[in-house]
Protein backbone atom coordinates (compact mmCIF):
# COMPACT_ATOMS: atom_id res chain seq x y z
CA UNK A 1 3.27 -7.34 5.07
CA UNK A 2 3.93 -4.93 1.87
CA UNK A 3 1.79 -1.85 1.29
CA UNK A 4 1.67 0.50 -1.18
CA UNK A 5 2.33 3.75 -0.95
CA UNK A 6 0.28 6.94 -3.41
CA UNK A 7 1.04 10.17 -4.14
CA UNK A 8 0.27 12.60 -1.77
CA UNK A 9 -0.30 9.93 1.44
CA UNK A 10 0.79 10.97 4.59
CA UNK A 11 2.91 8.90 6.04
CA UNK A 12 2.74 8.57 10.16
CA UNK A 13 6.03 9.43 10.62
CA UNK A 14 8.17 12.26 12.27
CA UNK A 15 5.36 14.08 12.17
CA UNK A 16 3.66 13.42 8.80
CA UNK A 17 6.08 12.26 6.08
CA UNK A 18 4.09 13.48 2.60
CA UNK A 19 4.73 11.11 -0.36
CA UNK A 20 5.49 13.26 -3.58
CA UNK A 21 5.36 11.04 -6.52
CA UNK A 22 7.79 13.51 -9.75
CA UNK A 23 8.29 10.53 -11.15
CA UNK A 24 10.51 8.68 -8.42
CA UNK A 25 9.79 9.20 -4.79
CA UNK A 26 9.85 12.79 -3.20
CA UNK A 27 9.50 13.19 1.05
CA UNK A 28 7.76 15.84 2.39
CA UNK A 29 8.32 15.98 6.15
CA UNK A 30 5.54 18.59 7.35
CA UNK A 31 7.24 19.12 11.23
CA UNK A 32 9.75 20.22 9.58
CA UNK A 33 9.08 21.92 6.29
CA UNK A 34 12.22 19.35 4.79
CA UNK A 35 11.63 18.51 1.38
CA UNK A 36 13.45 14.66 0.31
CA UNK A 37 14.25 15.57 -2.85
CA UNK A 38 15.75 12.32 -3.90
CA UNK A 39 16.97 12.80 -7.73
CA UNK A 40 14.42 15.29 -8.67
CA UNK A 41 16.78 18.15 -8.11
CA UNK A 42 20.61 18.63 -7.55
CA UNK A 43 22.34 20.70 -5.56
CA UNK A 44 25.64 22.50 -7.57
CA UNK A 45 27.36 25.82 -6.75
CA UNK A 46 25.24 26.44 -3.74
CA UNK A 47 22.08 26.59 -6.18
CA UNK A 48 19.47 24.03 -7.21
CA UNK A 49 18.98 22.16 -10.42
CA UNK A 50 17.44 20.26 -12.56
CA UNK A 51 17.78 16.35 -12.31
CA UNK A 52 20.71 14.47 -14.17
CA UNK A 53 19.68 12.75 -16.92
CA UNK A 54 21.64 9.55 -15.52
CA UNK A 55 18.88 9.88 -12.94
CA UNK A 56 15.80 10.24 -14.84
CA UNK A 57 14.07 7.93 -16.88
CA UNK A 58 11.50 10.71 -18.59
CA UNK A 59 13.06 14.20 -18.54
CA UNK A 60 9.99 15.55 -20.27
CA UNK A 61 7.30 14.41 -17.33
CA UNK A 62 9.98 15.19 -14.74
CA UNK A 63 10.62 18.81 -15.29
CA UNK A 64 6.74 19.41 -15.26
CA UNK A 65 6.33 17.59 -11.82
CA UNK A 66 8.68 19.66 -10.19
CA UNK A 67 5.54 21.75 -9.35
CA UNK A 68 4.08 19.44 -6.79
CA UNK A 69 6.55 20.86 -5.00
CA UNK A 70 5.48 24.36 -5.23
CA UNK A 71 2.00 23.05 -3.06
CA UNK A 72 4.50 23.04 -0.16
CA UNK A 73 6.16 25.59 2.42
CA UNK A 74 9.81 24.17 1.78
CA UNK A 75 13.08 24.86 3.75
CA UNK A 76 16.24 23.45 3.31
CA UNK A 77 15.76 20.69 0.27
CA UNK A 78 17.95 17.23 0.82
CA UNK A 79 19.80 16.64 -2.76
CA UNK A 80 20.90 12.81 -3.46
CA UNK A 81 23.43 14.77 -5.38
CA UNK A 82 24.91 18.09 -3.67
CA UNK A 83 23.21 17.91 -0.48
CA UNK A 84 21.19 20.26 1.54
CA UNK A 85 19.95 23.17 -0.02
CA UNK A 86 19.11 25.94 3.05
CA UNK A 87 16.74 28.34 1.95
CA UNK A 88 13.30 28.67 -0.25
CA UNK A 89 13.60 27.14 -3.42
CA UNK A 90 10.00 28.42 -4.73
CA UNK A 91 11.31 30.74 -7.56
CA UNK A 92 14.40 28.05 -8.42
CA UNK A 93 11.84 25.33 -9.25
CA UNK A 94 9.80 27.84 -11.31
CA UNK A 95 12.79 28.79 -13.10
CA UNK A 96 13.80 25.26 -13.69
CA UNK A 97 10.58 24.47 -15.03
CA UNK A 98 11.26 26.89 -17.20
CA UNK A 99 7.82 29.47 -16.31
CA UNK A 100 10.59 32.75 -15.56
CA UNK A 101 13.51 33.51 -17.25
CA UNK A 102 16.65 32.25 -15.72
């Protein structure tokens, strides 16, 4: 059987597994404050950024969404592309998005 999943559904998983839709598919696992990041941001140089282009179909709605991350008490961040990120990544995201001066 195939289900659907939406944006913001809990998953019963590990925990609770929390769908984030950026566009693309963002994992939220609440036990353990581990943030999936998939492609929405890279890990380079030890710091995050924004998503490859190669990655992204729509730059322009992806940058925006990287605030549904912000709802969340994040540490470390999985990168498809870097790796883990160990830290908080609030005032990265906010930079990337582009709302403080980098």
């Amino acid at each position: 059987m195939q289900e659907t999943i939406e944006d913001g559904q809990l998953l019963p998983f590990c925990g609770g597994i929390r769908v984030i839709f950026i566009p693309g598919v963002s994992l939220y696992v609440e036990e353990k404050k581990l943030l999936i990041a998939a492609d929405a941001l890279v890990k380079t140089g030890g710091a995050l950024h924004r998503p490859v282009g190669e990655a992204t179909l729509d730059m322009d709605q992806a940058l925006p969404s990287l605030g549904k991350f912000l709802d969340y008490d994040i540490s470390p961040v999985v990168c498809y592309h870097g790796g883990v990120f160990q830290g908080s990544p609030h005032q990265r995201i906010k930079k990337l998005q582009g709302k403080t001066e980098m």
